[in-house]
C-alpha atoms as a PDB file:
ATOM      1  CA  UNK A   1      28.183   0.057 -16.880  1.00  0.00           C
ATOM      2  CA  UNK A   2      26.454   3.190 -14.956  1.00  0.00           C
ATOM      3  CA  UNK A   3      24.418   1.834 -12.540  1.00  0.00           C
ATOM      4  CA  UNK A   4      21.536   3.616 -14.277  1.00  0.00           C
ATOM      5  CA  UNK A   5      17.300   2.968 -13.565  1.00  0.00           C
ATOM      6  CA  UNK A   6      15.143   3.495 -16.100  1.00  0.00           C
ATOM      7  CA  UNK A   7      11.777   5.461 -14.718  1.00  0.00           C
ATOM      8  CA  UNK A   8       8.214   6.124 -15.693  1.00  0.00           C
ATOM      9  CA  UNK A   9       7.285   9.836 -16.115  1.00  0.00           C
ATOM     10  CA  UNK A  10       4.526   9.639 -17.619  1.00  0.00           C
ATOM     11  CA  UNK A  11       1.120   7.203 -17.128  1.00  0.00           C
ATOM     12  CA  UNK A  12      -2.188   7.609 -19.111  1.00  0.00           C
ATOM     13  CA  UNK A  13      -5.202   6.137 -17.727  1.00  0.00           C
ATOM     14  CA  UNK A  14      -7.935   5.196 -20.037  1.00  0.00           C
ATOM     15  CA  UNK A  15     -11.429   5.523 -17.506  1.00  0.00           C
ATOM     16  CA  UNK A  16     -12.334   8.262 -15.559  1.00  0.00           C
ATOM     17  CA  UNK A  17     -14.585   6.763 -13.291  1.00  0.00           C
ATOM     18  CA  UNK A  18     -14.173   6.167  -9.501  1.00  0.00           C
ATOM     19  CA  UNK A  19     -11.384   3.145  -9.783  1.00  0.00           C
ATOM     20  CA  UNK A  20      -9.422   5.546 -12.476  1.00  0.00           C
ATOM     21  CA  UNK A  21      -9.782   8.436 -10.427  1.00  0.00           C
ATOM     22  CA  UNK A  22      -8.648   6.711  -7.206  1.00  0.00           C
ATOM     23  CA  UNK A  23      -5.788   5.430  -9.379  1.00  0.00           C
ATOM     24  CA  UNK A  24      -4.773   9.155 -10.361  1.00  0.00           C
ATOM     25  CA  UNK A  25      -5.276  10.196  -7.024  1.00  0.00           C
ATOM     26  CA  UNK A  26      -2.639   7.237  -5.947  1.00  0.00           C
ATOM     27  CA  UNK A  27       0.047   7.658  -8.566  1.00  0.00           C
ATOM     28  CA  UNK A  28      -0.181  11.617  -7.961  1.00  0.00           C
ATOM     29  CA  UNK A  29       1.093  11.349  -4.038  1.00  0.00           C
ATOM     30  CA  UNK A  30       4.509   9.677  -5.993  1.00  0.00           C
ATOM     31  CA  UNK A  31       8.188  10.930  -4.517  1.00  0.00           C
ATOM     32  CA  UNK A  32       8.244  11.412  -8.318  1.00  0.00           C
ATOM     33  CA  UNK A  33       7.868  15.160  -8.741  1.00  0.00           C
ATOM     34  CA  UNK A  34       8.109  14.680 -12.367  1.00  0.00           C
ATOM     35  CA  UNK A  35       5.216  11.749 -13.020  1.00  0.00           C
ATOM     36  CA  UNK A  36       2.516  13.080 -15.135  1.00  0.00           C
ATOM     37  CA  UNK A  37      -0.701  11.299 -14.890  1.00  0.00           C
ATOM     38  CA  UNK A  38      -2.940  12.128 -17.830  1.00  0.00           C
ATOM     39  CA  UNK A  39      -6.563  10.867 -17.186  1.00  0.00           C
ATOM     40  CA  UNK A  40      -9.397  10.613 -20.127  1.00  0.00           C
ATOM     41  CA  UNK A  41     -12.855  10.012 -20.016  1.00  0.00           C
ATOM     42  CA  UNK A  42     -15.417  10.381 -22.849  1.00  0.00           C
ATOM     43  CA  UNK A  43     -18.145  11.606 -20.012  1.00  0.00           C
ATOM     44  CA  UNK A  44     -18.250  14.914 -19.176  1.00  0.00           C
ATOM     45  CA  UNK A  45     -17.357  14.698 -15.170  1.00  0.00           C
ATOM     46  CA  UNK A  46     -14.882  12.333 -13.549  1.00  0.00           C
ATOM     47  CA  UNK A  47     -15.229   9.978 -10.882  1.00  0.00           C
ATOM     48  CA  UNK A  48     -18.304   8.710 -12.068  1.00  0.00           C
ATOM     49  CA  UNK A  49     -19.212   5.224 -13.344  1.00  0.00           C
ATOM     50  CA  UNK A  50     -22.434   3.069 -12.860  1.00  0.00           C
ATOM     51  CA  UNK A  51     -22.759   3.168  -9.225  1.00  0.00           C
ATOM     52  CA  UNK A  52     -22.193   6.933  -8.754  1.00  0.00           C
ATOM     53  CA  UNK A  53     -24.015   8.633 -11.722  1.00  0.00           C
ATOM     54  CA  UNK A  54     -27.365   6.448 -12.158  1.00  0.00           C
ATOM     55  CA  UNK A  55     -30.468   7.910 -11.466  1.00  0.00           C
ATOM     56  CA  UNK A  56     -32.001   4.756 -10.668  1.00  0.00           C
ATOM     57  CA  UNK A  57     -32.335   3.538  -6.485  1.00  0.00           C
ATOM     58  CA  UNK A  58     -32.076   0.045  -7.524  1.00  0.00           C
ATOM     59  CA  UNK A  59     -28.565   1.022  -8.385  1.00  0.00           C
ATOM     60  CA  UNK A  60     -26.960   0.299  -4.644  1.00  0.00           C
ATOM     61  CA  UNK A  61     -23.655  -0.252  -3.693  1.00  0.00           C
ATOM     62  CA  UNK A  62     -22.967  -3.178  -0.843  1.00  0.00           C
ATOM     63  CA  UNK A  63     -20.740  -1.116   1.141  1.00  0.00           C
ATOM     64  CA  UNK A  64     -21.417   1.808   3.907  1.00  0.00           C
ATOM     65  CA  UNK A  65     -19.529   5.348   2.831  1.00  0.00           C
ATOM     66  CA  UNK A  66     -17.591   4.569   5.641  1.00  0.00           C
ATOM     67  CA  UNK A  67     -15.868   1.550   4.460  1.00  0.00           C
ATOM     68  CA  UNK A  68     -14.814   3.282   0.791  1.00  0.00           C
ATOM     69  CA  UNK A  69     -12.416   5.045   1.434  1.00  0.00           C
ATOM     70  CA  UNK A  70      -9.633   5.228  -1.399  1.00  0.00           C
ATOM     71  CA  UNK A  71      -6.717   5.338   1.636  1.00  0.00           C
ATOM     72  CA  UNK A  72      -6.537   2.667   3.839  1.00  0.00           C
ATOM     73  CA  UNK A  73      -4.409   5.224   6.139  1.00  0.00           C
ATOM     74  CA  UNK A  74      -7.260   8.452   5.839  1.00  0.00           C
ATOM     75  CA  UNK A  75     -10.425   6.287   6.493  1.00  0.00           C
ATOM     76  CA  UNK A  76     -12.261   9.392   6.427  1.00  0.00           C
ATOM     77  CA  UNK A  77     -11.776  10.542   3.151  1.00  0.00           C
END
């Protein structure tokens, strides 16, 4: 027996709102150079969900911009 590994190359993620898009945004700084990370969303623009596309003020999130950042190493992203 070959001491063969079996690898993903390709990942579809069903959501494009912020978590799906941070997901992407993970998988896509992979050693893998030959991952492919398809992303769909019925809404026309990514990265948006509830908290980042409603037009209402009451909609509020319970965290500073400061302490979202999808890296835990680039806290200024």
């Amino acid at each position: 027996m070959t001491g063969r590994t079996n690898s993903i190359n390709s990942i579809i993620i069903v959501g494009g709102g912020a978590s799906g898009v941070v997901l992407a945004a993970h998988l896509l700084k992979s050693p893998n150079p030959d991952l492919r990370v398809t992303l769909i969303e019925k809404r026309p623009h990514f990265g948006q969900g509830i908290a980042y596309s409603a037009l209402l003020s009451a909609h509020v999130l319970n965290v500073g911009a400061a302490g979202m950042s999808a890296y835990a190493d680039d806290p200024g992203n």
